[in-house]
PDB file of N, CA and C in Angstrom:
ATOM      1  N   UNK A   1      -2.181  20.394   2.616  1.00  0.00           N
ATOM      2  CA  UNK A   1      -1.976  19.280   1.708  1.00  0.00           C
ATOM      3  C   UNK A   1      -2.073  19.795   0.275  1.00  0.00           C
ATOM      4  N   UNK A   2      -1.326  19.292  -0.512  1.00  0.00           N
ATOM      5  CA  UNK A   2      -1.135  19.865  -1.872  1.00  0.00           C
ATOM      6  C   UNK A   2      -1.904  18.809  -2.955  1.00  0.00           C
ATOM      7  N   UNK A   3      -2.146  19.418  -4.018  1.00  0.00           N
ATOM      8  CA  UNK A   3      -3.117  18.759  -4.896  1.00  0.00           C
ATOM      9  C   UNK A   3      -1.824  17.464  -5.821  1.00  0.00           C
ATOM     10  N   UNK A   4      -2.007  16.487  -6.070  1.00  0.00           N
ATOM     11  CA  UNK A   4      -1.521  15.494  -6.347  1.00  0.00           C
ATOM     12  C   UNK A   4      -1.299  15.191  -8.385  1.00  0.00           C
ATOM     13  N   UNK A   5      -0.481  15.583  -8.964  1.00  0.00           N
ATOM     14  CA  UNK A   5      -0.470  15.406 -10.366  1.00  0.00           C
ATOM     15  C   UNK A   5       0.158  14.170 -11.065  1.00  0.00           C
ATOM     16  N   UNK A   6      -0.532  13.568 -11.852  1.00  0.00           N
ATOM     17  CA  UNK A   6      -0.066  12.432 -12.615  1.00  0.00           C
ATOM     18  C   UNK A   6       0.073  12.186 -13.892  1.00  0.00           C
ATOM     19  N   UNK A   7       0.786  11.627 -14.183  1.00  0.00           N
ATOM     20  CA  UNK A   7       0.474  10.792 -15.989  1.00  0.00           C
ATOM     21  C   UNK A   7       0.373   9.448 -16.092  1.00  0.00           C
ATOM     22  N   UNK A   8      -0.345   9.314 -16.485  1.00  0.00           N
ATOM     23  CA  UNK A   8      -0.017   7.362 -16.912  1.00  0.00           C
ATOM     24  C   UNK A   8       0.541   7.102 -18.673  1.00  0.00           C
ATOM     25  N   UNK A   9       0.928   6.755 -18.670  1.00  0.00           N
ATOM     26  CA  UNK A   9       1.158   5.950 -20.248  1.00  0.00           C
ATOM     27  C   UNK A   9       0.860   4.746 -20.547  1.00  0.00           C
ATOM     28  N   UNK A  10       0.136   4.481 -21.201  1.00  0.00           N
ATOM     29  CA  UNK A  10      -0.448   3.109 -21.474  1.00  0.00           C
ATOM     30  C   UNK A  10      -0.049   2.898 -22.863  1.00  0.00           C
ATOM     31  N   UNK A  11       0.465   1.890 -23.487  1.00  0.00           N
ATOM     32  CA  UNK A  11       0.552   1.102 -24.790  1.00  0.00           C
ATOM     33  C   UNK A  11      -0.121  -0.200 -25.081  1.00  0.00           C
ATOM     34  N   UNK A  12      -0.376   0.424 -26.291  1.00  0.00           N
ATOM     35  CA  UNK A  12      -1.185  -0.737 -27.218  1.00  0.00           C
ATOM     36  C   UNK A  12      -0.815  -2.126 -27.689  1.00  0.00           C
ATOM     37  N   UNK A  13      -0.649  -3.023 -28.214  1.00  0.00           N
ATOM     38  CA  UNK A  13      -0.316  -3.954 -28.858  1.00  0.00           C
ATOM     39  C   UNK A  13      -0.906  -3.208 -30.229  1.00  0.00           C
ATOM     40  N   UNK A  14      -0.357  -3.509 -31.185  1.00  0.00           N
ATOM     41  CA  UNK A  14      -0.441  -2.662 -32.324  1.00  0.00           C
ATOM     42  C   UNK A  14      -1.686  -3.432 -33.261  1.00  0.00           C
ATOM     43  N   UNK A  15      -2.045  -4.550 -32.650  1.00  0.00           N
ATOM     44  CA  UNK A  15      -3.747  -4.985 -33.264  1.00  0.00           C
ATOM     45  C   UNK A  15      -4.576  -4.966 -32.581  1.00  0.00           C
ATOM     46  N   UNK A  16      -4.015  -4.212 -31.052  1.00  0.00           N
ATOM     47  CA  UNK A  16      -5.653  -4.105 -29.880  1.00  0.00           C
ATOM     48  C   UNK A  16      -5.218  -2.374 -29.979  1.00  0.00           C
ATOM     49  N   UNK A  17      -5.577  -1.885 -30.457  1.00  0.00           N
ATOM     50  CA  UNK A  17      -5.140  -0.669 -30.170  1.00  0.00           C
ATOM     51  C   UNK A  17      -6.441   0.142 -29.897  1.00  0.00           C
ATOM     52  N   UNK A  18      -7.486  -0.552 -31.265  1.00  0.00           N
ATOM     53  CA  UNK A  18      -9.050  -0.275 -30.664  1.00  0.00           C
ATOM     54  C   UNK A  18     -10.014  -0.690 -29.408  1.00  0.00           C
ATOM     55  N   UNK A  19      -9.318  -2.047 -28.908  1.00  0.00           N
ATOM     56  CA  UNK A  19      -9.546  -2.468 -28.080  1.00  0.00           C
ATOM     57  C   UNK A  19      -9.660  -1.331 -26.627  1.00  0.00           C
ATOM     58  N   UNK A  20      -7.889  -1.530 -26.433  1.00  0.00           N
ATOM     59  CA  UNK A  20      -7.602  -0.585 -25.493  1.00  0.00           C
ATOM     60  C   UNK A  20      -8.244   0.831 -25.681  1.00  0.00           C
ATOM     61  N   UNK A  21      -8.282   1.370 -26.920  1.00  0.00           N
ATOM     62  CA  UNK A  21      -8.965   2.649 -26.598  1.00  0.00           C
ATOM     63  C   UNK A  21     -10.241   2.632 -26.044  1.00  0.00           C
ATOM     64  N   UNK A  22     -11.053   1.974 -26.769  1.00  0.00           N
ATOM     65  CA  UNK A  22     -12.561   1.582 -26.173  1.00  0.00           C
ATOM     66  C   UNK A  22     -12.703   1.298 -24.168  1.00  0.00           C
ATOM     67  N   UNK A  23     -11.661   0.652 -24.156  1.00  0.00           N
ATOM     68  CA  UNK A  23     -11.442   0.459 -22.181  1.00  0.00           C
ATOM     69  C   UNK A  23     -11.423   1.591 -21.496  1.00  0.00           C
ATOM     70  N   UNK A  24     -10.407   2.208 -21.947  1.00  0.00           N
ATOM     71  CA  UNK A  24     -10.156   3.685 -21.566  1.00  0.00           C
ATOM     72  C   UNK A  24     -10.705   5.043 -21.690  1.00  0.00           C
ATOM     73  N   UNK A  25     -11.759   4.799 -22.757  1.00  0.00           N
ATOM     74  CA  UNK A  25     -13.022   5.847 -22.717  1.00  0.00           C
ATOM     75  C   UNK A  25     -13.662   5.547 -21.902  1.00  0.00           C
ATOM     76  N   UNK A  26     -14.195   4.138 -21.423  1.00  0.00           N
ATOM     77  CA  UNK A  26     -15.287   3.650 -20.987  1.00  0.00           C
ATOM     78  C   UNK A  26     -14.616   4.077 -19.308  1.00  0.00           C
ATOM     79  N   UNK A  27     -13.419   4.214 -19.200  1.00  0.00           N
ATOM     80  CA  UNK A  27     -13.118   4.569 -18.023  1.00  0.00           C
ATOM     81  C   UNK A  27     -13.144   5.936 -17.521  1.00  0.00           C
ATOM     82  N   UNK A  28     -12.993   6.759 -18.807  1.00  0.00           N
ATOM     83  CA  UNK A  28     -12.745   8.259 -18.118  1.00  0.00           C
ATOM     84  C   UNK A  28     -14.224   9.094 -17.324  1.00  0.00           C
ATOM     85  N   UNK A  29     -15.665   8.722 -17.839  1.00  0.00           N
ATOM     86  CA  UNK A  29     -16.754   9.318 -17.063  1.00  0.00           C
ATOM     87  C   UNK A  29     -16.711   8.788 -15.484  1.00  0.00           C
ATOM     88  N   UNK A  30     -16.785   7.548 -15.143  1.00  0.00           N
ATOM     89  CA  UNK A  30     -16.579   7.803 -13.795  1.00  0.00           C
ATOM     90  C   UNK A  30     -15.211   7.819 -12.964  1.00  0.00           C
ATOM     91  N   UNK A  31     -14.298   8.226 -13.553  1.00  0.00           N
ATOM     92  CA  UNK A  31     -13.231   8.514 -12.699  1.00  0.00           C
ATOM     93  C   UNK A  31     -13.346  10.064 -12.647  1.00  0.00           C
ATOM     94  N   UNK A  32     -13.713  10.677 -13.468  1.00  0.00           N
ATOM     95  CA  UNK A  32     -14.369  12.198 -13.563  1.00  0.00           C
ATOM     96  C   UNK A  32     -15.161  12.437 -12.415  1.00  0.00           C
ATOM     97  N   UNK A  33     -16.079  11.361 -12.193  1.00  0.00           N
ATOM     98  CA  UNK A  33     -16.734  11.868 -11.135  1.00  0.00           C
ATOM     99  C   UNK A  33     -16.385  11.190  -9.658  1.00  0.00           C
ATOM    100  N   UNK A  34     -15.456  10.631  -9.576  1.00  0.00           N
ATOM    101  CA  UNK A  34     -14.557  10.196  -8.143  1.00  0.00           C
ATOM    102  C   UNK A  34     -14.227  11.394  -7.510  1.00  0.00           C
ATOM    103  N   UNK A  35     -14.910  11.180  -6.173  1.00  0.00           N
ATOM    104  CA  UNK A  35     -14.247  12.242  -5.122  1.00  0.00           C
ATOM    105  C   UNK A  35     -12.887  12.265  -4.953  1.00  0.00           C
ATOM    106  N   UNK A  36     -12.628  14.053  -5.028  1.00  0.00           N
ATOM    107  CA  UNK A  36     -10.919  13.977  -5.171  1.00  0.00           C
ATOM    108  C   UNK A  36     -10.379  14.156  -6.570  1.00  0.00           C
ATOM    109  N   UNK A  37     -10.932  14.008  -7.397  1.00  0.00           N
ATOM    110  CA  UNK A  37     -10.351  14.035  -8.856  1.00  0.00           C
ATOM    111  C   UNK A  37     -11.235  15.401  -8.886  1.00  0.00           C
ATOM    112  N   UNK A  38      -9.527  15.745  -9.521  1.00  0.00           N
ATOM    113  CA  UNK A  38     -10.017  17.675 -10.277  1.00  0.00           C
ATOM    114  C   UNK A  38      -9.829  17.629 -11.236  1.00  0.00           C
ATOM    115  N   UNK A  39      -9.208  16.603 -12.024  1.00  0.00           N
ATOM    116  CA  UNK A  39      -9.079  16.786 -13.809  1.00  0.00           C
ATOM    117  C   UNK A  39      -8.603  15.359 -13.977  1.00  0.00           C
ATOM    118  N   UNK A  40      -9.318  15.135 -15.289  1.00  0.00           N
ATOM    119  CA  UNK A  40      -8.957  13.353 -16.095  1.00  0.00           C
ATOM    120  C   UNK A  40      -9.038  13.363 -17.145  1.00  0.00           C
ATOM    121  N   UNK A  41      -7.706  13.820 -17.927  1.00  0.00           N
ATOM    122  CA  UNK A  41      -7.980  13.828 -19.344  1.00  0.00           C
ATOM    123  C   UNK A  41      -6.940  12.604 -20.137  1.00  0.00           C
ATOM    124  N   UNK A  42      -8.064  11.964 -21.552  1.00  0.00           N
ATOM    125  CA  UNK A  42      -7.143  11.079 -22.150  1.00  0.00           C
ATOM    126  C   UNK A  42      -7.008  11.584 -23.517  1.00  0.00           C
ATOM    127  N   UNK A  43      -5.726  11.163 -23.842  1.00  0.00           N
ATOM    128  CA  UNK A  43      -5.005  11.698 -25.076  1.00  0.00           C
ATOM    129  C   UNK A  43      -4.264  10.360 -25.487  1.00  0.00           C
ATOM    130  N   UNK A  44      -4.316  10.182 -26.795  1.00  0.00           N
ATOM    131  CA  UNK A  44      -3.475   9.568 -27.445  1.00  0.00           C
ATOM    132  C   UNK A  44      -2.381  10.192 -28.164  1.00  0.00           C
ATOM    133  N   UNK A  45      -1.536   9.401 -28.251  1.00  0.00           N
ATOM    134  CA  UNK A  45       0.030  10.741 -29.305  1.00  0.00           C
ATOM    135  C   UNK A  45      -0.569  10.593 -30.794  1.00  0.00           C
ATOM    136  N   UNK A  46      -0.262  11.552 -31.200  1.00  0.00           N
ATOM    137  CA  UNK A  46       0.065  11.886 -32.612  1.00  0.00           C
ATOM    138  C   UNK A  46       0.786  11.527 -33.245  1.00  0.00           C
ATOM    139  N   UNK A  47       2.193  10.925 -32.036  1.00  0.00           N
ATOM    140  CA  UNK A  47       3.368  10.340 -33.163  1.00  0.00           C
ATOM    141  C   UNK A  47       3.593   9.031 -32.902  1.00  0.00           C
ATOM    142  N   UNK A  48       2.527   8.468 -32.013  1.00  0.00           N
ATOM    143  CA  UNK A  48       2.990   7.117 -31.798  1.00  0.00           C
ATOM    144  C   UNK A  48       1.692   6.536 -31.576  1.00  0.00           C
ATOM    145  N   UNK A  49       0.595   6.739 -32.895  1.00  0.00           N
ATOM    146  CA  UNK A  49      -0.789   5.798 -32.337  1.00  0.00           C
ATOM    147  C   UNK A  49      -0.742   4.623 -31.679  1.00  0.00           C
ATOM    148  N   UNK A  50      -1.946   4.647 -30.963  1.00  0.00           N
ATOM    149  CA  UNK A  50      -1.817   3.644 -30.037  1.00  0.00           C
ATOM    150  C   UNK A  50      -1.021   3.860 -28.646  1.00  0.00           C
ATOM    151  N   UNK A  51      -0.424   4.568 -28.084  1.00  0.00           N
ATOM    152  CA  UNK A  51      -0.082   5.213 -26.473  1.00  0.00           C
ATOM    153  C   UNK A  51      -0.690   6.057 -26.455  1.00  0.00           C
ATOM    154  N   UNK A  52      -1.291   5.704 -25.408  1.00  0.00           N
ATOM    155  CA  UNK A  52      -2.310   6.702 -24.498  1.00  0.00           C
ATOM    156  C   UNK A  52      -1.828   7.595 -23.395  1.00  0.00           C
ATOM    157  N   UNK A  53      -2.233   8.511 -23.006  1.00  0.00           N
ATOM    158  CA  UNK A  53      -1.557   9.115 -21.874  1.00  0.00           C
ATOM    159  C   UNK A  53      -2.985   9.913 -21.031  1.00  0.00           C
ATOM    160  N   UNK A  54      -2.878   9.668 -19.537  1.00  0.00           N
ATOM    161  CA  UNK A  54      -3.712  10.280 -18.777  1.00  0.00           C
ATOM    162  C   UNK A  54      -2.953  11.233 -17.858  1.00  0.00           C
ATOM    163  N   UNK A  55      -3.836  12.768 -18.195  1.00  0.00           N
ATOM    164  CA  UNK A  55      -3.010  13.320 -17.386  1.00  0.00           C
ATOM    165  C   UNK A  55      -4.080  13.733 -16.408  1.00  0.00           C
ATOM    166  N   UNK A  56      -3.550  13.683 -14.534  1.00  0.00           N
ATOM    167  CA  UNK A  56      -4.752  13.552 -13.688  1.00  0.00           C
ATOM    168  C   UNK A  56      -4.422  14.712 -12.930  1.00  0.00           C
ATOM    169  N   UNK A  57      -5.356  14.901 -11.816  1.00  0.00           N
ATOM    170  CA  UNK A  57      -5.326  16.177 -11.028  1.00  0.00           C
ATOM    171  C   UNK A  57      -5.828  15.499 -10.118  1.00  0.00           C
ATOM    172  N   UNK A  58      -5.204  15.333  -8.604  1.00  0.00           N
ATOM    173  CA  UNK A  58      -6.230  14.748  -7.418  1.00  0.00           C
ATOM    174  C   UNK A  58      -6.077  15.617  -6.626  1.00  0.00           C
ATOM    175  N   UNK A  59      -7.163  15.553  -5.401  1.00  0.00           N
ATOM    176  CA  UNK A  59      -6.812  16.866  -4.165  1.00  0.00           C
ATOM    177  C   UNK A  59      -6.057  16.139  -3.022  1.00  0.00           C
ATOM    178  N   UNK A  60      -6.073  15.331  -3.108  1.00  0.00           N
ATOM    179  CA  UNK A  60      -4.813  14.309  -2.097  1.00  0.00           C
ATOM    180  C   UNK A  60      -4.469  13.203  -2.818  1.00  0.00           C
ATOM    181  N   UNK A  61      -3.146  12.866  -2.605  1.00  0.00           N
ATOM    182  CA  UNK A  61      -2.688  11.168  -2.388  1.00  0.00           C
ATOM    183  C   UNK A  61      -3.744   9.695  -1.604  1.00  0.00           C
ATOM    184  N   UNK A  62      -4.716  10.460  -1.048  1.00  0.00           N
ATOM    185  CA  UNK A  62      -5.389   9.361  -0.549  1.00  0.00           C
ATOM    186  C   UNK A  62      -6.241   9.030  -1.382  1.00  0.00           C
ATOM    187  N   UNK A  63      -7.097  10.428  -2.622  1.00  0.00           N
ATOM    188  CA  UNK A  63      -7.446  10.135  -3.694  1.00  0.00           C
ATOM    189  C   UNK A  63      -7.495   9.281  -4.391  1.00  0.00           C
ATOM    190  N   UNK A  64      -5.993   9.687  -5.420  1.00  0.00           N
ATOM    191  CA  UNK A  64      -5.075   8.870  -6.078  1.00  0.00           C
ATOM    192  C   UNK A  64      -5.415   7.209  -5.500  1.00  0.00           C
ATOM    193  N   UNK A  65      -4.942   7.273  -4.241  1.00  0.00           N
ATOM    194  CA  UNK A  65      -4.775   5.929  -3.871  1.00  0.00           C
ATOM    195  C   UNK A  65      -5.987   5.205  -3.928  1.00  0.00           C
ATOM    196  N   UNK A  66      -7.126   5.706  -3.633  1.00  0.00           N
ATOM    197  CA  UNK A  66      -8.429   5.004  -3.606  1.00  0.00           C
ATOM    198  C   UNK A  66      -9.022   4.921  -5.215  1.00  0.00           C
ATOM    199  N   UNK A  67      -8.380   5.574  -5.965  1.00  0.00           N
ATOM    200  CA  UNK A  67      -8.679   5.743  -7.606  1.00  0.00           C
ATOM    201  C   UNK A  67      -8.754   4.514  -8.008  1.00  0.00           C
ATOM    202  N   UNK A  68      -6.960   3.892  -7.606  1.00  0.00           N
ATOM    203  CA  UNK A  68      -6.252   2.747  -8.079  1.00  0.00           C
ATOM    204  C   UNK A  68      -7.292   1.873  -7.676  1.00  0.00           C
ATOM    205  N   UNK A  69      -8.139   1.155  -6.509  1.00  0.00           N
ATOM    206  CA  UNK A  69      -8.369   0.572  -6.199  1.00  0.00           C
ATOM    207  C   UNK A  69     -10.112   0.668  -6.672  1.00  0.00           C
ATOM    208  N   UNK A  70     -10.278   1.741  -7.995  1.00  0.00           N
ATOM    209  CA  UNK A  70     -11.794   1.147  -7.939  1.00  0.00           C
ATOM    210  C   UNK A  70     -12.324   0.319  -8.702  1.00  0.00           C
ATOM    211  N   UNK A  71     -13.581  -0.198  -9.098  1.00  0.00           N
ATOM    212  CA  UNK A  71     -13.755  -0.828  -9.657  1.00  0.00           C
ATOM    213  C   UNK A  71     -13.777  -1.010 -10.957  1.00  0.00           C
ATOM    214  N   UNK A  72     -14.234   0.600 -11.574  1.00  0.00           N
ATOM    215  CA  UNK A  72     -13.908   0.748 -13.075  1.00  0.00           C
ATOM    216  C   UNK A  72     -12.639   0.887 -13.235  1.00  0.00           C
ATOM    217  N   UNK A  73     -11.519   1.240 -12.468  1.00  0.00           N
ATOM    218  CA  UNK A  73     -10.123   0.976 -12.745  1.00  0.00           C
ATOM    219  C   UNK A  73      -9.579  -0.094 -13.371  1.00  0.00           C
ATOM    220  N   UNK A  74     -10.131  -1.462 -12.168  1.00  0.00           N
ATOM    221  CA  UNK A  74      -9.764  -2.696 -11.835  1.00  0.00           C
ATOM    222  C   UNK A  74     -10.343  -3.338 -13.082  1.00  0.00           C
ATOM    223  N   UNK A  75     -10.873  -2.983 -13.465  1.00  0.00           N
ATOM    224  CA  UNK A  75     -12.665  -3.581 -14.839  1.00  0.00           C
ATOM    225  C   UNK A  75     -11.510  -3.198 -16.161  1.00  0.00           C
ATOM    226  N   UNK A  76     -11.157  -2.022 -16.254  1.00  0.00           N
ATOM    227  CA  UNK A  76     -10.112  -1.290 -17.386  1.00  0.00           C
ATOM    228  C   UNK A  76      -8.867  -1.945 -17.337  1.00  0.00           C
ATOM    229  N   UNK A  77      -8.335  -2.416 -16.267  1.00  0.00           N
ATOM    230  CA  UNK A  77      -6.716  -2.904 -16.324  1.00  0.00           C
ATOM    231  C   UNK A  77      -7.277  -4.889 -16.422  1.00  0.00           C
ATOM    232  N   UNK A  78      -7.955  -5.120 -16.388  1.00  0.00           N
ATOM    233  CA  UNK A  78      -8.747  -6.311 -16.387  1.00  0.00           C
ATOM    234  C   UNK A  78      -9.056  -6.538 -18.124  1.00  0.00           C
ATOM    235  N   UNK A  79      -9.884  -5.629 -18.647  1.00  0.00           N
ATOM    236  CA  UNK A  79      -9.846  -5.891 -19.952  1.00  0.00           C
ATOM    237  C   UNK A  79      -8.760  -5.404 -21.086  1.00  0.00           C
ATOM    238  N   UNK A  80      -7.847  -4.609 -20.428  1.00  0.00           N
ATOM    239  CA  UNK A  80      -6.645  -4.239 -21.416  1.00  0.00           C
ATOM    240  C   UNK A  80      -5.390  -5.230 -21.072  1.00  0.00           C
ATOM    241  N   UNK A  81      -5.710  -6.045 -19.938  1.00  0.00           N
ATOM    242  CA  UNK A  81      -4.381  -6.727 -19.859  1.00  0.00           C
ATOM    243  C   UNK A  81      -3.495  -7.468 -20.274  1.00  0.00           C
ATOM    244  N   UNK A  82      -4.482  -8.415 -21.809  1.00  0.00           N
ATOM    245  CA  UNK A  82      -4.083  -8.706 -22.787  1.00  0.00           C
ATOM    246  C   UNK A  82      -3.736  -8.106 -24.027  1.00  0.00           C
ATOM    247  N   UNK A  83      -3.977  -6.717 -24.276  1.00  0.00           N
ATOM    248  CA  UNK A  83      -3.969  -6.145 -25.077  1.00  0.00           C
ATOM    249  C   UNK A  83      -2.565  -5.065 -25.282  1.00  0.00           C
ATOM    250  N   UNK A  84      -2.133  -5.163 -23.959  1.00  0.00           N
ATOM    251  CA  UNK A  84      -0.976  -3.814 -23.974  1.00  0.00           C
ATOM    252  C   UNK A  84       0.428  -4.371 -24.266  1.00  0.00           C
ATOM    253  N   UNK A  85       1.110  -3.399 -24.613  1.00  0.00           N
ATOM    254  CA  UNK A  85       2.615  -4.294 -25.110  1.00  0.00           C
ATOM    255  C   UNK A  85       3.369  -3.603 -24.024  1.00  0.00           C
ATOM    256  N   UNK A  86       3.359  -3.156 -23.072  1.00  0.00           N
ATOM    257  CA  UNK A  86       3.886  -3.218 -21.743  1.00  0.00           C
ATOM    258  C   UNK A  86       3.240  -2.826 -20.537  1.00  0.00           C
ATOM    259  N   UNK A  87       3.303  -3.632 -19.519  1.00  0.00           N
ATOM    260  CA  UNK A  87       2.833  -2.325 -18.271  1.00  0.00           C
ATOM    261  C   UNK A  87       2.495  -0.968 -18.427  1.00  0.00           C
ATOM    262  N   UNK A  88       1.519  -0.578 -17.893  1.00  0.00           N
ATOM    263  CA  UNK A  88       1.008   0.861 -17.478  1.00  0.00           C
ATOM    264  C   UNK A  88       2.363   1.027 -16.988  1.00  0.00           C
ATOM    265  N   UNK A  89       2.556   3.109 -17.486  1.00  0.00           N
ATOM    266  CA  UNK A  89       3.462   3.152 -16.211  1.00  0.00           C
ATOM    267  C   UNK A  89       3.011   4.561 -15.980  1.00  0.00           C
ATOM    268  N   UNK A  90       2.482   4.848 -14.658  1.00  0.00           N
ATOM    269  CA  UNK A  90       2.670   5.722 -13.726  1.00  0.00           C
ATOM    270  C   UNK A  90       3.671   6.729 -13.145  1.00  0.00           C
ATOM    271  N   UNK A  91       3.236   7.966 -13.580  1.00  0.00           N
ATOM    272  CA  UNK A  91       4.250   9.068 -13.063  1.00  0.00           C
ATOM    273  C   UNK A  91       3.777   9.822 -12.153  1.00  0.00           C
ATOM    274  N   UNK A  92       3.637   9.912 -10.804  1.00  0.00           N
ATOM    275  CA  UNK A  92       3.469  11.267  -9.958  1.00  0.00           C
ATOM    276  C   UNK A  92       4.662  12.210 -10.283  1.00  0.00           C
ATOM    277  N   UNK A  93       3.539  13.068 -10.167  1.00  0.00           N
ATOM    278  CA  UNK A  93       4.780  14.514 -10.726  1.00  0.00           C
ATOM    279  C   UNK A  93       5.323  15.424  -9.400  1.00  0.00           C
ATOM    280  N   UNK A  94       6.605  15.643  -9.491  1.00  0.00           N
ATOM    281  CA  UNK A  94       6.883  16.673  -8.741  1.00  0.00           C
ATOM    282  C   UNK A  94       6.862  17.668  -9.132  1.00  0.00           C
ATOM    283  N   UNK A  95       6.453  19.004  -8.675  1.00  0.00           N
ATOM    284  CA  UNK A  95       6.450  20.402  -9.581  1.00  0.00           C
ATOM    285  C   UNK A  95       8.189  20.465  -9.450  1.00  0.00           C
ATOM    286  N   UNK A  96       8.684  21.403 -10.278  1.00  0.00           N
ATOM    287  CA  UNK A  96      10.253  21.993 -10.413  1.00  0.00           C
ATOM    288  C   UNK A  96       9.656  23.519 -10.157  1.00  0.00           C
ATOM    289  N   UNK A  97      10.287  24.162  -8.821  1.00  0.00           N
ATOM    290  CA  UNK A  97      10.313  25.693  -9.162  1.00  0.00           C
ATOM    291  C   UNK A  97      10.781  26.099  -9.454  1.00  0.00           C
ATOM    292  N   UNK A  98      10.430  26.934 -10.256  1.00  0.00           N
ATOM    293  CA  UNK A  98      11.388  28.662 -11.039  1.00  0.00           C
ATOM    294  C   UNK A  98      11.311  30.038 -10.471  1.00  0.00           C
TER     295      UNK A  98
END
């Protein structure tokens, strides 16, 4: 089984932008420590304050899948849901070989 890579992109509403960031810190310590997660890092752009981007590392898809469903997830998409100017969107990555 192969290790599982993601991004999310999240956007702000351009007057919750502190809002949402504050959710999404408060989310990254325990998804750090979720079994199955090998890396959880958040970044905001440089050229577009306010989008966030998580880039993840899981050791399976069943991971991932049980991620979605925890409670500090559910708590984070719960308090940003008024705040974002579109849907989360979710990328599983396929590697490209060279």
């Amino acid at each position: 089984m192969s290790e599982i890579h993601a991004v999310a992109v999240i956007t702000a509403q351009q007057a919750s932008v502190d809002e949402v960031r504050a959710a999404l810190t408060q989310l990254v310590p325990p998804t750090r420590a979720e079994e199955g997660c090998l890396d959880y890092q958040l970044y905001e752009s440089a050229v577009a304050p306010g989008t966030f981007i998580t880039t993840e590392r899981w050791r399976a898809q069943a991971d991932l899948d049980a991620h979605l469903g925890t409670e500090h997830l559910q708590t984070a998409l719960a308090q940003t849901a008024d705040h974002l100017a579109e849907p989360p969107e979710i990328h599983p990555l396929t590697p490209i070989e060279v």
